[in-house]
C-alpha atoms as a PDB file:
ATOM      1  CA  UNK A   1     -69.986   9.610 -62.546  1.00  0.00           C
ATOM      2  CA  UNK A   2     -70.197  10.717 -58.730  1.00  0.00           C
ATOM      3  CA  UNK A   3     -72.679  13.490 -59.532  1.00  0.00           C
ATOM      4  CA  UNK A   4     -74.755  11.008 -61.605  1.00  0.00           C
ATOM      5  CA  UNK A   5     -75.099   8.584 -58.654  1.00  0.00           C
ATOM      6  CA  UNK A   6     -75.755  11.636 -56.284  1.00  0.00           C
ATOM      7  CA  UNK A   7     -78.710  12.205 -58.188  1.00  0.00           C
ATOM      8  CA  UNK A   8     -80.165   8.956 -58.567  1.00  0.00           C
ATOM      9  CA  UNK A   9     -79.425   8.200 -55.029  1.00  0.00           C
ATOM     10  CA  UNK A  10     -82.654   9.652 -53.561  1.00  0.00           C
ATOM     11  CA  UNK A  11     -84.453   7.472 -55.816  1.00  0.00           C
ATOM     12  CA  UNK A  12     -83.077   4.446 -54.629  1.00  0.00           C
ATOM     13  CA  UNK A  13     -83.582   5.112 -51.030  1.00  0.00           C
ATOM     14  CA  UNK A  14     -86.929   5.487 -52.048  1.00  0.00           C
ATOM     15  CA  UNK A  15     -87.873   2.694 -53.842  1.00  0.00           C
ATOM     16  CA  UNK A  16     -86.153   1.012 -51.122  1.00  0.00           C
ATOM     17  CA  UNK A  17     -88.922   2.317 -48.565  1.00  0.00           C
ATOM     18  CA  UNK A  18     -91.669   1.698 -50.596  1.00  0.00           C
ATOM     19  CA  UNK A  19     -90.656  -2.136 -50.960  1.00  0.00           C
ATOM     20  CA  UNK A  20     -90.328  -2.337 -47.656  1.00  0.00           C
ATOM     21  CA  UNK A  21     -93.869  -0.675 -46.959  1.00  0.00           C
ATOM     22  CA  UNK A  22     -95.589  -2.423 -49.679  1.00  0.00           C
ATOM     23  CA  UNK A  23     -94.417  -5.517 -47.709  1.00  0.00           C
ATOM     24  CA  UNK A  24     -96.041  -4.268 -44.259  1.00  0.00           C
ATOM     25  CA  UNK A  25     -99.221  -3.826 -46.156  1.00  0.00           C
ATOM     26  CA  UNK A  26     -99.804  -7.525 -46.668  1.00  0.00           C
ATOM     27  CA  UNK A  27     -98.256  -8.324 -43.089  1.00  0.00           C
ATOM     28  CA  UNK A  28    -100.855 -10.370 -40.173  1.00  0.00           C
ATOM     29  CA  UNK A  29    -100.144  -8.699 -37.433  1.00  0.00           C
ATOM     30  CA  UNK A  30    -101.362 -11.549 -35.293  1.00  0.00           C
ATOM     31  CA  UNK A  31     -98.701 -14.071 -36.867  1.00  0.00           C
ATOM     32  CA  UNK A  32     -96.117 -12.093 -35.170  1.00  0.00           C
ATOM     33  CA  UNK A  33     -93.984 -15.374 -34.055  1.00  0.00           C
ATOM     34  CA  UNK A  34     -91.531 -15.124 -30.727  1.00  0.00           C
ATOM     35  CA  UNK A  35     -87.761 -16.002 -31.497  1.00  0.00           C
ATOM     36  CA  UNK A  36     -88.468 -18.780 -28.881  1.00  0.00           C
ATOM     37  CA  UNK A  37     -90.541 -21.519 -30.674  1.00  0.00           C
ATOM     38  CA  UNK A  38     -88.636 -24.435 -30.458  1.00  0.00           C
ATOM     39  CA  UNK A  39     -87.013 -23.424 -27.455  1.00  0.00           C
ATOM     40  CA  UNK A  40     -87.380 -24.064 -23.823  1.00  0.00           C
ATOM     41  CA  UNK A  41     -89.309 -21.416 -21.536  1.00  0.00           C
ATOM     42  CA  UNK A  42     -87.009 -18.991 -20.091  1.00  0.00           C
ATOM     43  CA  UNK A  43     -85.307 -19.937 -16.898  1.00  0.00           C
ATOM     44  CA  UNK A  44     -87.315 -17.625 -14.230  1.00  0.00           C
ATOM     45  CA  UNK A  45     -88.216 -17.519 -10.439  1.00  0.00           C
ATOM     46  CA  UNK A  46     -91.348 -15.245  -9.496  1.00  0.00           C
ATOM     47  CA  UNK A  47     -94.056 -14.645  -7.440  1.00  0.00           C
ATOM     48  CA  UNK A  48     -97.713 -16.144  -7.238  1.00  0.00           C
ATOM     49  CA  UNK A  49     -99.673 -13.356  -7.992  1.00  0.00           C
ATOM     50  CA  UNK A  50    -102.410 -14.197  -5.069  1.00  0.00           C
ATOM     51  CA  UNK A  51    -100.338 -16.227  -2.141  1.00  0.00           C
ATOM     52  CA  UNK A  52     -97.466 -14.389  -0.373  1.00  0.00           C
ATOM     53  CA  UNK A  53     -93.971 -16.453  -0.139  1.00  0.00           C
ATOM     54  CA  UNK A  54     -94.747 -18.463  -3.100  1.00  0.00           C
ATOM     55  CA  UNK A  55     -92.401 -18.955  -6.052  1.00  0.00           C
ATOM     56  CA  UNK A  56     -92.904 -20.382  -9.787  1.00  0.00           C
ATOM     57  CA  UNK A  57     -89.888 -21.783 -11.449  1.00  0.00           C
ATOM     58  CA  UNK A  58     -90.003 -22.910 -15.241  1.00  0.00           C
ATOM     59  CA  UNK A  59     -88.926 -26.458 -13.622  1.00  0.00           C
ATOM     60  CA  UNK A  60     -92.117 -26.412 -11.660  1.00  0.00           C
ATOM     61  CA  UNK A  61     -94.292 -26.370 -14.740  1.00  0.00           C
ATOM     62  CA  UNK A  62     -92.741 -29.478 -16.394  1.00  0.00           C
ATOM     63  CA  UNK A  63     -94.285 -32.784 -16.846  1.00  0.00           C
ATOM     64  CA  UNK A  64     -97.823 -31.263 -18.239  1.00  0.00           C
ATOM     65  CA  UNK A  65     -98.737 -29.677 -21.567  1.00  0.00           C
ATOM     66  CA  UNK A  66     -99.977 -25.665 -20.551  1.00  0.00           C
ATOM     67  CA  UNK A  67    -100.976 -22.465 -21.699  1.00  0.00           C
ATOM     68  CA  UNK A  68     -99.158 -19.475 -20.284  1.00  0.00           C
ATOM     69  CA  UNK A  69    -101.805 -17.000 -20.824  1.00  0.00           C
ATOM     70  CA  UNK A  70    -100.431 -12.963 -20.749  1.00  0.00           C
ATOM     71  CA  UNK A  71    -103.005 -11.223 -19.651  1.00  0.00           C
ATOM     72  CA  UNK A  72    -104.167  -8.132 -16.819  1.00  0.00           C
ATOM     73  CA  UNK A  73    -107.155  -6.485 -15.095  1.00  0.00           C
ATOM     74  CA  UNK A  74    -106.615  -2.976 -17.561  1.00  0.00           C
ATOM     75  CA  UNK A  75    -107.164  -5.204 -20.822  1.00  0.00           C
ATOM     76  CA  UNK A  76    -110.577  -5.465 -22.266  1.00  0.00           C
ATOM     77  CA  UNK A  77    -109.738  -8.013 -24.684  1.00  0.00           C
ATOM     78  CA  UNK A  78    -108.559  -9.971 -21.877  1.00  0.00           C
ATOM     79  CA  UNK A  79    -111.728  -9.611 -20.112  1.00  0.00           C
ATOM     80  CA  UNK A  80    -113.554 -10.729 -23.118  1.00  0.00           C
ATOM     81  CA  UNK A  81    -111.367 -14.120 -23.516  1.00  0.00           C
ATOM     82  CA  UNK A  82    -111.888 -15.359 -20.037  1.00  0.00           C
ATOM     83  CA  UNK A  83    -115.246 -17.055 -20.856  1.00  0.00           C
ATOM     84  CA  UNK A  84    -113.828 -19.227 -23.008  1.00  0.00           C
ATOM     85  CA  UNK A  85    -110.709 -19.991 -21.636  1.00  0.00           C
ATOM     86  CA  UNK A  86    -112.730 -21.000 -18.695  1.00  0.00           C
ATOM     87  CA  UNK A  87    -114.367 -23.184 -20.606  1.00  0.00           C
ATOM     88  CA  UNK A  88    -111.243 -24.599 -21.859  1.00  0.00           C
ATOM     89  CA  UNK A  89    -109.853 -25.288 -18.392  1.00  0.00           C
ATOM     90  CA  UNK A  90    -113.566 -27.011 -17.783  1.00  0.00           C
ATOM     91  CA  UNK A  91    -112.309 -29.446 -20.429  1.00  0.00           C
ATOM     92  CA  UNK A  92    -108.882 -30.007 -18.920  1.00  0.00           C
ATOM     93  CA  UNK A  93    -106.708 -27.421 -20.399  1.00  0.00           C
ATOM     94  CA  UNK A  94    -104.421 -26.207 -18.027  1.00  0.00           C
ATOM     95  CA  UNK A  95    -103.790 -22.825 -18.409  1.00  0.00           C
ATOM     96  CA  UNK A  96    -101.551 -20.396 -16.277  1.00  0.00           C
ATOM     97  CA  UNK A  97    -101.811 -16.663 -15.958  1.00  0.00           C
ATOM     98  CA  UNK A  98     -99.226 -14.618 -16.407  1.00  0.00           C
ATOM     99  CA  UNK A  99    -100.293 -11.380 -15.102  1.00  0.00           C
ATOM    100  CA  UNK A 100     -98.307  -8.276 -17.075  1.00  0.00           C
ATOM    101  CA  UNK A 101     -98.187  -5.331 -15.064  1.00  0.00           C
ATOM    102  CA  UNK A 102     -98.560  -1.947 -17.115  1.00  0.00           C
ATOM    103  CA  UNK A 103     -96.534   0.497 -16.762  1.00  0.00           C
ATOM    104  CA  UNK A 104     -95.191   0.407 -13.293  1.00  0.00           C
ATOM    105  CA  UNK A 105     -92.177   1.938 -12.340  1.00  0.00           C
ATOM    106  CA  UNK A 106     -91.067   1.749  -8.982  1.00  0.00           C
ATOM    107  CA  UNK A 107     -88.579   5.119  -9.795  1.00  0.00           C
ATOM    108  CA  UNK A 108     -91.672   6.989 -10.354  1.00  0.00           C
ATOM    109  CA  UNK A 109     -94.727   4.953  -9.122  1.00  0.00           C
ATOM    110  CA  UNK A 110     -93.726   4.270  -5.589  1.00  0.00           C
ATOM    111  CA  UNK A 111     -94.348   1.116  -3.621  1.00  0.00           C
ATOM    112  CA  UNK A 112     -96.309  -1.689  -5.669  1.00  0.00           C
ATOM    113  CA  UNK A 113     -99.866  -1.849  -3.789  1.00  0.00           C
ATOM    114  CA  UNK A 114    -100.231  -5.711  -4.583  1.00  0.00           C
ATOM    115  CA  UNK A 115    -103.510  -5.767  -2.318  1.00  0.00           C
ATOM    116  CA  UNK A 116    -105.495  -3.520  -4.588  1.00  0.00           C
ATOM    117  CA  UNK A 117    -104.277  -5.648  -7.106  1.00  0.00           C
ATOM    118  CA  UNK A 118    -105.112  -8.451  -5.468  1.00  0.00           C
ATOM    119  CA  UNK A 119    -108.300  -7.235  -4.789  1.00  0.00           C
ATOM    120  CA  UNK A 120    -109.158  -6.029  -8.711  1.00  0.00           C
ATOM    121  CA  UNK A 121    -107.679  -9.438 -10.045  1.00  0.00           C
ATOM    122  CA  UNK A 122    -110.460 -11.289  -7.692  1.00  0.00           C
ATOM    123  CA  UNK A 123    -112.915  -8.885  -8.573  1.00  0.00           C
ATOM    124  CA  UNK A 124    -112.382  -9.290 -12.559  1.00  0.00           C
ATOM    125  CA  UNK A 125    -111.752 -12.982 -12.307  1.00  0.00           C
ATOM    126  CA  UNK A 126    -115.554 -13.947 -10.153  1.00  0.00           C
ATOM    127  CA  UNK A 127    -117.088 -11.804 -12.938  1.00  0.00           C
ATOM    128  CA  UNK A 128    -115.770 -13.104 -15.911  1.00  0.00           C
ATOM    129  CA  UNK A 129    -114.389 -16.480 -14.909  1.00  0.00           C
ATOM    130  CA  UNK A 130    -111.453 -17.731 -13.621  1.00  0.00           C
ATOM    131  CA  UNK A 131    -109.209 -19.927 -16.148  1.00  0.00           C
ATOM    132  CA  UNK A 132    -105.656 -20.752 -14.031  1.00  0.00           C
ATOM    133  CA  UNK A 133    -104.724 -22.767 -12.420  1.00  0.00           C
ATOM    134  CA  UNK A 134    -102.683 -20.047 -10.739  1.00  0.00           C
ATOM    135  CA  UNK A 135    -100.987 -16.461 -11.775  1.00  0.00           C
ATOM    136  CA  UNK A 136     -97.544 -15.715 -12.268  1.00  0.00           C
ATOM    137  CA  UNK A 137     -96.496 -12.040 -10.908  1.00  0.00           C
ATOM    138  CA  UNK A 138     -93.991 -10.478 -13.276  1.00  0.00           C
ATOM    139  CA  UNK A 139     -94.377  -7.072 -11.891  1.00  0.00           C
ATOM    140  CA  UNK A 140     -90.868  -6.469 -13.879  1.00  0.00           C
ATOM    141  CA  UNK A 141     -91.895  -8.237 -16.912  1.00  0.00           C
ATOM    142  CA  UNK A 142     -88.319  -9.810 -16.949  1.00  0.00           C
ATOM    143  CA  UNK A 143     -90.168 -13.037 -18.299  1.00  0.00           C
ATOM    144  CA  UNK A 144     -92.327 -11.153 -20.683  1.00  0.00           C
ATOM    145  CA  UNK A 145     -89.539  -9.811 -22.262  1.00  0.00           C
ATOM    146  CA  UNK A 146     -87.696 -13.101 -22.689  1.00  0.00           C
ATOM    147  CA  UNK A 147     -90.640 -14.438 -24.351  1.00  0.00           C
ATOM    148  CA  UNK A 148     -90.743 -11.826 -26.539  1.00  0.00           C
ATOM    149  CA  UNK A 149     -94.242 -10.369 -25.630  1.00  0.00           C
ATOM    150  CA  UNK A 150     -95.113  -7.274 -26.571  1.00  0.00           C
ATOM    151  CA  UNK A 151     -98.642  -6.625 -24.711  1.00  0.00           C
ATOM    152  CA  UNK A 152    -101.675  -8.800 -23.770  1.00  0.00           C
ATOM    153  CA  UNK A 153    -103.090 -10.782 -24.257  1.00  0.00           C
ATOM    154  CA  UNK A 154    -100.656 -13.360 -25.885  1.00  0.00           C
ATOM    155  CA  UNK A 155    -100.667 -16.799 -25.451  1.00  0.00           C
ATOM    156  CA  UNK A 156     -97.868 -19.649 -25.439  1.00  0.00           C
ATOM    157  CA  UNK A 157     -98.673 -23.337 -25.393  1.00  0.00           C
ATOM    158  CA  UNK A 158     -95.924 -25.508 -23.526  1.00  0.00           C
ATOM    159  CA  UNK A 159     -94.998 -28.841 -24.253  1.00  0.00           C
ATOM    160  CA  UNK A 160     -94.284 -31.213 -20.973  1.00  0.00           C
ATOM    161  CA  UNK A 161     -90.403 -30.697 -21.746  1.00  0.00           C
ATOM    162  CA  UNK A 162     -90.958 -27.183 -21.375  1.00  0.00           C
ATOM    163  CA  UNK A 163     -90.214 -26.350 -25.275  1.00  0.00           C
ATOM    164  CA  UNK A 164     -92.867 -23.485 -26.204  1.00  0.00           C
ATOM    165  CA  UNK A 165     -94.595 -24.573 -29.371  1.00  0.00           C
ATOM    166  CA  UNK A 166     -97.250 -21.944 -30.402  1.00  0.00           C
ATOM    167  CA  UNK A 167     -97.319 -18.047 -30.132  1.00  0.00           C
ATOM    168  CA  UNK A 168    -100.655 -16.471 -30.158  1.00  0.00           C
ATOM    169  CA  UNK A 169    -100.807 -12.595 -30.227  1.00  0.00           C
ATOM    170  CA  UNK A 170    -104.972 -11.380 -29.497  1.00  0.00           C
ATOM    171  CA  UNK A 171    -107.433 -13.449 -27.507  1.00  0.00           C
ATOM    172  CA  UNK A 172    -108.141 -16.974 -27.706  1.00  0.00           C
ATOM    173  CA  UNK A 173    -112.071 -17.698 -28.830  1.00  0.00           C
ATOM    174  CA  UNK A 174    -113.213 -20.765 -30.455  1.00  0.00           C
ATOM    175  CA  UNK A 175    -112.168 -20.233 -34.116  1.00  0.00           C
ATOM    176  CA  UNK A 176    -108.418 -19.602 -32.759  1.00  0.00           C
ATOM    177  CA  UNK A 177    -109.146 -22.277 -30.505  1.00  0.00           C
ATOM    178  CA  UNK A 178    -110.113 -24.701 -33.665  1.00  0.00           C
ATOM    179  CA  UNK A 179    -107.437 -23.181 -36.242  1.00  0.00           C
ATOM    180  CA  UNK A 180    -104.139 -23.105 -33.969  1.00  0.00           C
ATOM    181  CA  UNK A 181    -104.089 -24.594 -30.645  1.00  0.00           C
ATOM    182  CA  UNK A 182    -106.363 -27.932 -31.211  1.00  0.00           C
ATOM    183  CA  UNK A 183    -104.515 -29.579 -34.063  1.00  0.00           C
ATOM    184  CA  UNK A 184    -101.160 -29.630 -31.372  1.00  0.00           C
ATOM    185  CA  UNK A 185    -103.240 -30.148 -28.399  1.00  0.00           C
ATOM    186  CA  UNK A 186    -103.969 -33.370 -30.726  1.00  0.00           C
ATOM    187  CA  UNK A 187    -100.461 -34.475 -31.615  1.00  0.00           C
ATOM    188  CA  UNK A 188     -99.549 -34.369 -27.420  1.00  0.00           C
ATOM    189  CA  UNK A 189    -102.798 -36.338 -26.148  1.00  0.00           C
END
């Protein structure tokens, strides 16, 4: 009996894999969901990315419906969704940057040089647009990683209790725009 199930057990192990990649190839990446829906913004205190001595709390940003955009200077698709975000904040959508530093490790990388980034953030932001309202730091990504982000740009709309209601992963454009984000920004108006 033992050798028999030796011998079959292989098989099993791989029909388990296969099931499970069979699964992944039907999988959206871009419906990956954060554990947080439902659930209040992390509690967090950090820096504005642009004014020295300045400090965002979670509490600040109740009272108004928002986007918390992720989003950086080394991300093209970034740079492509600040035209229309723009536009969004034209219409009254306030939207607040959350700028994710890449890979920056003070072990290895040395002192942060926040005037050059500083300097890029203007430079990107006159080019392409400029959609916040004002930029959270999180040179740590200790936020990031309580809302579950795993690059940029993502994208979390806020309800004015602070409960995060949508999780887009990729870049907001009008047909994202239309198909997730406006049917909610309808229910809150």
């Amino acid at each position: 009996m033992n050798r028999k199930l030796l011998a079959i057990a292989p098989l099993l192990v791989f029909a388990f894999i296969c099931v499970f990649l069979f699964q992944g190839l039907f999988a959206n990446p871009r419906e990956i969901q954060t554990g947080r829906l439902g659930q209040s913004m992390p509690e967090f205190s950090l820096p504005d990315l642009m004014q020295d001595n300045k400090l965002w709390s979670n509490e600040q940003l109740k009272g108004e419906v928002y986007l918390l955009n992720v989003w950086g200077t080394w991300c093209p698709t970034c740079l492509a969704e600040l035209g229309y975000l723009t536009k969004l904040r034209e219409q009254g959508v306030k939207i607040i940057g959350l700028y994710y530093v890449q890979g920056y490790d003070a072990d290895f990388d040395g002192p942060f040089d926040m005037q050059a980034l500083r300097s890029d953030v203007t430079n990107m932001l006159t080019r392409a647009g400029d959609p916040y309202q004002f930029n959270i730091l999180d040179l740590h990504r200790t936020l990031s990683l309580d809302l579950g982000v795993s690059g940029a740009p993502e994208t979390f709309l806020v309800d004015k209790s602070g409960t995060i209601l949508l999780h887009h992963t990729g870049d907001i454009n009008p047909r994202v725009w239309r198909a997730k984000f406006a049917p909610i920004m309808q229910e809150l108006k």
